[in-house]
Protein backbone atom coordinates (compact mmCIF):
# COMPACT_ATOMS: atom_id res chain seq x y z
CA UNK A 1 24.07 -66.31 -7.39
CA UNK A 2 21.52 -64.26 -6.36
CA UNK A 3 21.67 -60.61 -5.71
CA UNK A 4 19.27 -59.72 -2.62
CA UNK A 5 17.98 -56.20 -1.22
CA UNK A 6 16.47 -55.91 1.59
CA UNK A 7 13.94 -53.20 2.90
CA UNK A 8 13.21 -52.03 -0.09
CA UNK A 9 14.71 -48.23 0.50
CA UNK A 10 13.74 -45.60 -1.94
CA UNK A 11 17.32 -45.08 -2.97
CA UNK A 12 17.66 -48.48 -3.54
CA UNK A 13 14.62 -49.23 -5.90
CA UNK A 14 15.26 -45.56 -7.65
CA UNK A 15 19.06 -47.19 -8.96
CA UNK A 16 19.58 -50.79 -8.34
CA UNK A 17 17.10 -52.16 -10.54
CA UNK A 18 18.30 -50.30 -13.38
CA UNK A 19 22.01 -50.61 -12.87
CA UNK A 20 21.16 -54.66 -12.78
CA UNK A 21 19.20 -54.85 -16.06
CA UNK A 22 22.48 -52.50 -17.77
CA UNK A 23 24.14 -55.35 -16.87
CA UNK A 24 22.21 -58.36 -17.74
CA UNK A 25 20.89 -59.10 -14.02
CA UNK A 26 18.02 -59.12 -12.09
CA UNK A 27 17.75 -58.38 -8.08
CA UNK A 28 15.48 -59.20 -5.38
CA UNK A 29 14.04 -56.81 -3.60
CA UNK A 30 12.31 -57.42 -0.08
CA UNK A 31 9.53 -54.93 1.17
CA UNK A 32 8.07 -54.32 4.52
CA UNK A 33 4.03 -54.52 3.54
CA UNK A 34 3.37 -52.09 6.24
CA UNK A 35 5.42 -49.65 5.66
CA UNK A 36 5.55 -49.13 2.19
CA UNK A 37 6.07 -45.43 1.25
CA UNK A 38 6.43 -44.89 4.40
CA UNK A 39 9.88 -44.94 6.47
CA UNK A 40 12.31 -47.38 8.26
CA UNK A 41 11.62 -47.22 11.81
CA UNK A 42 13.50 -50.51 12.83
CA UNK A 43 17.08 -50.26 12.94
CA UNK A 44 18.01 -47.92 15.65
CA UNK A 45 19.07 -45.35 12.95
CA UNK A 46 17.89 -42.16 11.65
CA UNK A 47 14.63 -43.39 9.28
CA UNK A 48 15.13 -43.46 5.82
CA UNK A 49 12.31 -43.30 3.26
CA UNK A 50 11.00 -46.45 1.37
CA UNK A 51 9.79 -47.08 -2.18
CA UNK A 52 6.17 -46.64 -2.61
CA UNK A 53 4.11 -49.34 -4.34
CA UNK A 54 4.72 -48.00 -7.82
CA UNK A 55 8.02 -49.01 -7.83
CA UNK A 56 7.81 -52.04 -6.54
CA UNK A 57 5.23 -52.96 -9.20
CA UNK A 58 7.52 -51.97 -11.83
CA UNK A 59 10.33 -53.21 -10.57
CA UNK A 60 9.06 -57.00 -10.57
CA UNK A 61 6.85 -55.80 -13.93
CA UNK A 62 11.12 -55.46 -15.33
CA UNK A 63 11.70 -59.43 -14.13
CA UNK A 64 12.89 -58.90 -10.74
CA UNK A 65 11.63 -60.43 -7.65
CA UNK A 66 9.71 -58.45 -4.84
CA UNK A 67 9.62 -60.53 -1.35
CA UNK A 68 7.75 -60.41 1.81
CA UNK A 69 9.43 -59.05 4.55
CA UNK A 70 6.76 -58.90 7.06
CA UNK A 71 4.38 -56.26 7.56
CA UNK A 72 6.42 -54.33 10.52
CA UNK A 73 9.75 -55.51 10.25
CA UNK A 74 10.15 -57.21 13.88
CA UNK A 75 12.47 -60.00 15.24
CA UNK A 76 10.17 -63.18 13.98
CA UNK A 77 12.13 -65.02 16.64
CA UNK A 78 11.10 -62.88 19.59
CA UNK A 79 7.56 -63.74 18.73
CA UNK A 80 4.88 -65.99 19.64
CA UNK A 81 4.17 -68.51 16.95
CA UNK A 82 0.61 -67.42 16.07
CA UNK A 83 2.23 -63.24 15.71
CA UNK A 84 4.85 -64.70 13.07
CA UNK A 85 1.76 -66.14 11.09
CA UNK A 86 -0.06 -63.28 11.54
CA UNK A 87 3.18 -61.30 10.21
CA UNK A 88 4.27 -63.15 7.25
CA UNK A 89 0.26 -63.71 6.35
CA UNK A 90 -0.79 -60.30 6.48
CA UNK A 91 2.05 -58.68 4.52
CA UNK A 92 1.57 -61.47 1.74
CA UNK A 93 -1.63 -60.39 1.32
CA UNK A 94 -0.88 -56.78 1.01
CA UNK A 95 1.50 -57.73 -1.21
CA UNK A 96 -1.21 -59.90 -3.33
CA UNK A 97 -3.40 -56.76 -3.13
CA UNK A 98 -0.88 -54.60 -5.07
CA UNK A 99 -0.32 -57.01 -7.45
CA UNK A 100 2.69 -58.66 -6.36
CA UNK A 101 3.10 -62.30 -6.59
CA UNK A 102 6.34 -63.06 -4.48
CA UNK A 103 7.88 -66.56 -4.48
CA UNK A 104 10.40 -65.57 -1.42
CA UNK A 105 10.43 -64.60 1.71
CA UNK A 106 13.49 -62.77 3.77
CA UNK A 107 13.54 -62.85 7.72
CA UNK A 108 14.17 -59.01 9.57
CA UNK A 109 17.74 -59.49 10.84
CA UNK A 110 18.23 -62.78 9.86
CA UNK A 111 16.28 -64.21 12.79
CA UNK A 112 14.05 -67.06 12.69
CA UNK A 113 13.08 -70.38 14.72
CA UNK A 114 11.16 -73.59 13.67
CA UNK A 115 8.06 -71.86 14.02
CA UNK A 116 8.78 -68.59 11.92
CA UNK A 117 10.16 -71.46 8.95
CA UNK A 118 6.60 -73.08 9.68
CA UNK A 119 5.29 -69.86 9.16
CA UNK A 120 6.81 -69.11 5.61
CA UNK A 121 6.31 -72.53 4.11
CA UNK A 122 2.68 -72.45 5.07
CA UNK A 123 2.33 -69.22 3.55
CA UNK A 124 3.79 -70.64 -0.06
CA UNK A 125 7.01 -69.56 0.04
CA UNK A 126 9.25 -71.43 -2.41
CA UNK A 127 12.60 -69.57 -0.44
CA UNK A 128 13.53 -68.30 3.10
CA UNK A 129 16.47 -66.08 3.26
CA UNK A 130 18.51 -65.80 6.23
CA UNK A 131 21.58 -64.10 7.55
CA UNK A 132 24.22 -66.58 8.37
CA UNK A 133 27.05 -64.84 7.05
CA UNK A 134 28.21 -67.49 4.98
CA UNK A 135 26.96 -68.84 0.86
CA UNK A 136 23.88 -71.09 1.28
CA UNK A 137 24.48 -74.94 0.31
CA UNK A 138 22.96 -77.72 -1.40
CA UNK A 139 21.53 -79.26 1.55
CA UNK A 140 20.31 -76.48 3.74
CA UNK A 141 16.35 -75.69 4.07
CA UNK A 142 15.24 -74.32 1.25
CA UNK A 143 12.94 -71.96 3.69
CA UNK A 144 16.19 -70.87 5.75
CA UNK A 145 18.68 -70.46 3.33
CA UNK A 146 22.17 -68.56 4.18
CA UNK A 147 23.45 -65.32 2.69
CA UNK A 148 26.89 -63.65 2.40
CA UNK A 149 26.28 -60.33 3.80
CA UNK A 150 27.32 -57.36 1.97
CA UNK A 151 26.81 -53.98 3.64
CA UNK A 152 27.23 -50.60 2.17
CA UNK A 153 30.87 -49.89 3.85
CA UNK A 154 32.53 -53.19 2.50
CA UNK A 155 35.14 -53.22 0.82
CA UNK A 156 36.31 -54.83 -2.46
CA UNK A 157 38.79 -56.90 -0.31
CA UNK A 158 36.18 -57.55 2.41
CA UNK A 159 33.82 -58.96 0.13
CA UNK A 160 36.12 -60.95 -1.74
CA UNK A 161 37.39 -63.01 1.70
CA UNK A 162 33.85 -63.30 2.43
CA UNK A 163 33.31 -64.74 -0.89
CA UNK A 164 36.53 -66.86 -2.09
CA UNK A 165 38.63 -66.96 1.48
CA UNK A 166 36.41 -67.73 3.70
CA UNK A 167 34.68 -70.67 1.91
CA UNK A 168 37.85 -72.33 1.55
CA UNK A 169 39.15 -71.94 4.94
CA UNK A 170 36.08 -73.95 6.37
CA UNK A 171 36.57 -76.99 3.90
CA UNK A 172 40.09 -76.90 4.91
């Protein structure tokens, strides 16, 4: 299993990391290059501030992983192939500049087409994560795999259909 953050929210890196490590775990954490330190501006929502560099750098300098989530956080699959190059490319290097050496890569909302996959293995990503609401499998893309969503109002029940129940319904 594989605990998974994305956006890398200052609230987040100021608590997760260190609630994982009290309990023998490590997390990965997926940052928007371009707007590190800066705030979400993507959802729809009121913005919320993001972790700044230093965090991040300490955070994977603990043993977790820091990802690329782009550089602006947009829809990969809305875009023309060249634009999700230019997206995953240019926030890997920002990330490369700070030090980071990410072996993952997480698509904004889950979205992505053959040519945003393209994208992330040419870039050296080892892992894609999407959002497909269900566990990934043994024989899905490694550079699109599924995730189980958890969101911030689940609940303990919630989780655990989406976890145990689920599952076994569809091999029913």
């Amino acid at each position: 299993m594989c605990l998974t953050f994305d956006d890398a929210y200052l609230s987040t890196m100021l608590h997760a990391p260190e609630i994982l490590e009290r309990n023998g775990a490590r997390g990965a954490f997926y940052a928007v290059s371009g707007k590190v330190g800066g705030s979400s501006d993507w959802d729809g929502t009121a913005a919320r501030p993001l972790a700044g560099w230093d965090l991040l750098i300490d955070a994977q300098s603990r043993g977790h992983e820091i990802g690329n989530h782009t550089r602006s956080h947009p829809h990969l699959d809305d875009l023309a192939p060249e634009d999700q190059r230019r997206e995953v490319d240019e926030a890997h290097a920002d990330l490369v500049e700070h030090g980071i050496q990410s072996r993952s890569f997480c698509y904004p909302y889950g979205g992505l087409n053959d040519a945003a996959v393209e994208a992330v293995g040419l870039a050296g990503y080892q892992v894609g994560l999407a959002l497909r609401k269900k566990a990934a499998t043994t024989d899905e893309n490694r550079l699109a795999l599924s995730r189980v969503v958890v969101a911030f109002s689940d609940s303990l029940p919630l989780l655990l259909y989406r976890l145990h129940v689920r599952p076994w319904l569809r091999r029913r």
